[in-house]
Protein backbone atom coordinates (compact mmCIF):
# COMPACT_ATOMS: atom_id res chain seq x y z
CA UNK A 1 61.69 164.34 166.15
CA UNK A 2 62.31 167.72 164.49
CA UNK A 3 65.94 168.02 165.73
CA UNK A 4 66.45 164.37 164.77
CA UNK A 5 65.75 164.80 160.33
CA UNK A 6 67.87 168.28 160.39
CA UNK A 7 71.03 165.57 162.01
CA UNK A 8 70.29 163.16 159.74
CA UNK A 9 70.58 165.19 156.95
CA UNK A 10 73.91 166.50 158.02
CA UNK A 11 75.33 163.39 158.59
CA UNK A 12 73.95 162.24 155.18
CA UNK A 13 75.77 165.71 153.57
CA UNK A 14 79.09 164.98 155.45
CA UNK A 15 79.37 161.70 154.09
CA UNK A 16 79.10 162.35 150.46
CA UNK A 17 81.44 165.39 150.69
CA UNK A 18 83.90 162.77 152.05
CA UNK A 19 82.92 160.23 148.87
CA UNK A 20 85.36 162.47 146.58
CA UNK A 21 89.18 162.74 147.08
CA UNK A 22 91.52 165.21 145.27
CA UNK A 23 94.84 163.47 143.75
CA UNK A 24 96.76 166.33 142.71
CA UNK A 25 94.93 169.78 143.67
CA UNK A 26 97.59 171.43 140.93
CA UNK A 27 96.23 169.21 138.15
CA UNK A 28 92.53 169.85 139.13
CA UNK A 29 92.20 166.22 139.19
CA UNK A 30 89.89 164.27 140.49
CA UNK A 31 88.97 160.66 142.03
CA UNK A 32 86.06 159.01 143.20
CA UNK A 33 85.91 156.37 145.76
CA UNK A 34 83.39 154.40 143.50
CA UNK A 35 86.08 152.47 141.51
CA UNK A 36 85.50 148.99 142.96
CA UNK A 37 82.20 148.77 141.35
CA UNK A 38 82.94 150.25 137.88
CA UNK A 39 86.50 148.92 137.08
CA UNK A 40 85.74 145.58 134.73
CA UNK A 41 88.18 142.68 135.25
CA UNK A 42 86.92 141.68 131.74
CA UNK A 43 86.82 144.05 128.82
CA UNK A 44 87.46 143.92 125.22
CA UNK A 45 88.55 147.58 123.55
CA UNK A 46 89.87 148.71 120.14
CA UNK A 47 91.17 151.93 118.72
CA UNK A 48 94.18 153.92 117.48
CA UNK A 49 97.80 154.61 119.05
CA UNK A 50 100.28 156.87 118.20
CA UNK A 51 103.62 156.50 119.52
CA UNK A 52 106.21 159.13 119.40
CA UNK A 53 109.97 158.19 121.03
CA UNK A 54 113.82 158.30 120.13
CA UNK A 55 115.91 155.59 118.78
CA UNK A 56 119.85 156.35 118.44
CA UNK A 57 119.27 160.05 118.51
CA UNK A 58 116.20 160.09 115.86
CA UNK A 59 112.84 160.88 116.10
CA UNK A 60 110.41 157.79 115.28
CA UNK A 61 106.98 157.75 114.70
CA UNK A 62 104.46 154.31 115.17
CA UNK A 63 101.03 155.28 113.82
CA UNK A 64 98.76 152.32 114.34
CA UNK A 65 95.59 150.80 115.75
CA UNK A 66 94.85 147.85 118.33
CA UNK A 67 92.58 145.37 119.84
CA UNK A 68 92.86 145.12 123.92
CA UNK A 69 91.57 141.99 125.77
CA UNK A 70 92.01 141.26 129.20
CA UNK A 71 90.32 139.61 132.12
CA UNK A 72 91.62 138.23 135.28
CA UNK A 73 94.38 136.11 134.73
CA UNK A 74 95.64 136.88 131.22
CA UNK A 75 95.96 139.90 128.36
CA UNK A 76 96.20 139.92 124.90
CA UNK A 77 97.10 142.76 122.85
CA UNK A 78 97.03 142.97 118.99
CA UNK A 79 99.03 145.93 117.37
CA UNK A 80 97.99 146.59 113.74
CA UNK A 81 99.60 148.99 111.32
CA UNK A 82 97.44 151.55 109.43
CA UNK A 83 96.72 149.29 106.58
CA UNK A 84 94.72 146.86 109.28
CA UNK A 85 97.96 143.85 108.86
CA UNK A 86 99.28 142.51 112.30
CA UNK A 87 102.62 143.71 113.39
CA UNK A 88 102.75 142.30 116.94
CA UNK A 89 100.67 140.30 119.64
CA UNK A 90 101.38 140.53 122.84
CA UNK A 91 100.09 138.08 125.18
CA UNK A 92 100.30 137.87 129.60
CA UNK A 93 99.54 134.72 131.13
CA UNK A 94 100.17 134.33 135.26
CA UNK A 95 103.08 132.40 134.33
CA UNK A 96 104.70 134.48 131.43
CA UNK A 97 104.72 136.77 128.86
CA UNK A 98 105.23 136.65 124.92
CA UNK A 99 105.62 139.31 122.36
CA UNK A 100 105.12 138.40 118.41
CA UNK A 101 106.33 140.10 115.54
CA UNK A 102 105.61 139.45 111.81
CA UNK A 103 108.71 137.14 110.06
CA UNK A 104 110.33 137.58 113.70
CA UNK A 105 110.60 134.51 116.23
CA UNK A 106 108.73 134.78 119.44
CA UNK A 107 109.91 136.05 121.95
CA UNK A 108 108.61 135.19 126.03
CA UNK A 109 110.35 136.48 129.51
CA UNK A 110 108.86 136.84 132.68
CA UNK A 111 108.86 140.49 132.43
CA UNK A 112 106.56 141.83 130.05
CA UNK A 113 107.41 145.81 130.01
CA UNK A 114 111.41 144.63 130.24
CA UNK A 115 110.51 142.21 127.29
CA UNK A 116 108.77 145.45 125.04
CA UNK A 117 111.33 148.23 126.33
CA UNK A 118 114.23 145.44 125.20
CA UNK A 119 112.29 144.59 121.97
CA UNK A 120 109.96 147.68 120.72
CA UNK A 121 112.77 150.25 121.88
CA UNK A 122 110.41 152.29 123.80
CA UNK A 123 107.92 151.73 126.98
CA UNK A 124 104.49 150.37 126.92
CA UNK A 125 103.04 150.64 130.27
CA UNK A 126 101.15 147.81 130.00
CA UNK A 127 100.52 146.94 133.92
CA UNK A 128 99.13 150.65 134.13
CA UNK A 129 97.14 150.27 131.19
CA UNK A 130 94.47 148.08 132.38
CA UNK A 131 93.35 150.43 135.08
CA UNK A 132 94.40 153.89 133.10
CA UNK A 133 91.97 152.73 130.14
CA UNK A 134 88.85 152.64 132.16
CA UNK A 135 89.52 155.56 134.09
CA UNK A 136 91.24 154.11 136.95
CA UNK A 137 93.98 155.21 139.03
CA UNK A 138 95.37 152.41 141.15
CA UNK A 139 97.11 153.86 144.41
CA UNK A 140 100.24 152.73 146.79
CA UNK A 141 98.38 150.37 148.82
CA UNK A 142 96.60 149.30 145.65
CA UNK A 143 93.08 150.84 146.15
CA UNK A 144 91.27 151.48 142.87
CA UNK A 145 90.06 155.00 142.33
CA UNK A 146 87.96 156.33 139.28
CA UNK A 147 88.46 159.33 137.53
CA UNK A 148 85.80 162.23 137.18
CA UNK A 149 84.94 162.31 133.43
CA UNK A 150 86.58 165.86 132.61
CA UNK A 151 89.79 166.87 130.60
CA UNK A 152 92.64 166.58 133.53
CA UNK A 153 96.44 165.75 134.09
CA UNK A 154 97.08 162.94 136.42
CA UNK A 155 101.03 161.57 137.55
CA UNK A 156 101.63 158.01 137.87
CA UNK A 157 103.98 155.38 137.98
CA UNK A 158 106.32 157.49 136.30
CA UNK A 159 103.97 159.05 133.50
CA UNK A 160 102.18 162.24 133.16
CA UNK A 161 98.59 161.41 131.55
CA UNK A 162 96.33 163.42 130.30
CA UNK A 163 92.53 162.47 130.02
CA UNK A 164 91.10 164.41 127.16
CA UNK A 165 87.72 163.33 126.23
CA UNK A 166 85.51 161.18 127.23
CA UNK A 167 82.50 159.02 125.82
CA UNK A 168 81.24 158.79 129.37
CA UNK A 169 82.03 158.07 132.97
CA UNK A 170 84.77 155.36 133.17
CA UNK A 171 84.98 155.34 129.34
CA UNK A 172 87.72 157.54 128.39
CA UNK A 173 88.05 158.47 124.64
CA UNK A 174 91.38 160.31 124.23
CA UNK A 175 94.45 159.11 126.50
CA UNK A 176 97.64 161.16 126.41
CA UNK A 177 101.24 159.77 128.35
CA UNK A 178 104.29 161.15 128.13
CA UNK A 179 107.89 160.40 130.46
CA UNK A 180 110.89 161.28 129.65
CA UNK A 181 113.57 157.52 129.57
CA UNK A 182 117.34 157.52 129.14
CA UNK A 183 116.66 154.63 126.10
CA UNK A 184 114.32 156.28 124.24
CA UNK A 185 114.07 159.87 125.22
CA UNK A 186 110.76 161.59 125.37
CA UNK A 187 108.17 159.21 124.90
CA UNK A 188 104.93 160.11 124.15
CA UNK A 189 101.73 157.73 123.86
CA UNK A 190 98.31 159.04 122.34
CA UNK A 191 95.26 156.58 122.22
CA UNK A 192 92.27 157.39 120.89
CA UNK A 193 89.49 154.26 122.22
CA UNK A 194 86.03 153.74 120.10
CA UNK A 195 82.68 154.08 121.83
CA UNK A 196 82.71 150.77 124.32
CA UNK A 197 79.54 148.36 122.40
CA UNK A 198 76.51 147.52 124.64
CA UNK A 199 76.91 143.77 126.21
């Protein structure tokens, strides 16, 4: 009985030290193993974005703010300038994908990043984006993995991000991406999310 607590407890010690994984030991990121139960097929999230890219050799600058929705099946995105007007929706169904623009025609492909990169002039990771704003890391073989809350540098699908605040665990606050693309240079994203609201 004595010999039997001391092996349970290692066994019970060895099995949370293998809970935690390290990404990128250079970054001194983290992940967690504990993303299946945190990451929300359903949310609803609003704040600021600041987008910084090149258009025909000129810096441009897109201050703004946005509502997020998504759940399951479909995602709708409203882009506001700073005033609070509407300057674009962009909405993903299953079957297709539209994009919106004030005194501008609607536009809808199959391919919703192609569709912004061809119409905005710069990339919105928007497939990334539903996992990167609650913390969530999706990896090759499509395994969720959540983020430690603490500032870090994560690479991704093609973007450098850097988690800089946090309001808590699986709430980021401050979201910065950058890549470098041949159409519109350096591209740099910054997104600033309010508090999440209690259900």
């Amino acid at each position: 009985m004595h010999l039997i607590k001391p092996m349970l407890l290692s066994m019970l010690l060895l099995t949370s030290a293998c809970s935690v994984i390290p990404v990128n030991p250079s970054s001194g990121s983290m992940l967690t193993t504990q993303a299946a139960s945190s990451y929300q097929q359903q949310i609803s999230l609003s704040g600021k974005l600041f987008i910084r890219y090149e258009q025909n050799g000129k810096a441009q600058q897109l201050p703004g703010n946005f509502d997020w929705k998504q759940n399951a099946q479909n995602l709708v995105i409203d882009l506001y300038n700073p005033l609070g007007q509407t300057i674009a929706r962009i909405t993903q169904t299953a079957q297709s994908a539209m994009l919106e623009q004030q005194d501008k025609l609607p536009l809808q492909a199959d391919n919703l990043e192609q569709l912004l990169q061809d119409s905005l002039h710069f990339p919105l990771p928007v497939s990334g984006l539903r996992y990167w704003l609650q913390g969530q890391i999706r990896q090759a073989d499509g395994q969720l993995n959540a983020l430690s809350a603490n500032d870090q540098v994560v690479e991704t699908d093609g973007w450098k991000i850097r988690y800089a605040s946090w309001h808590q665990p699986g709430s980021p606050k401050r979201i910065e991406l950058s890549r470098y693309t041949a159409e519109a240079g350096q591209v740099s994203l910054q997104i600033i999310l309010e508090a999440p609201t209690s259900p």
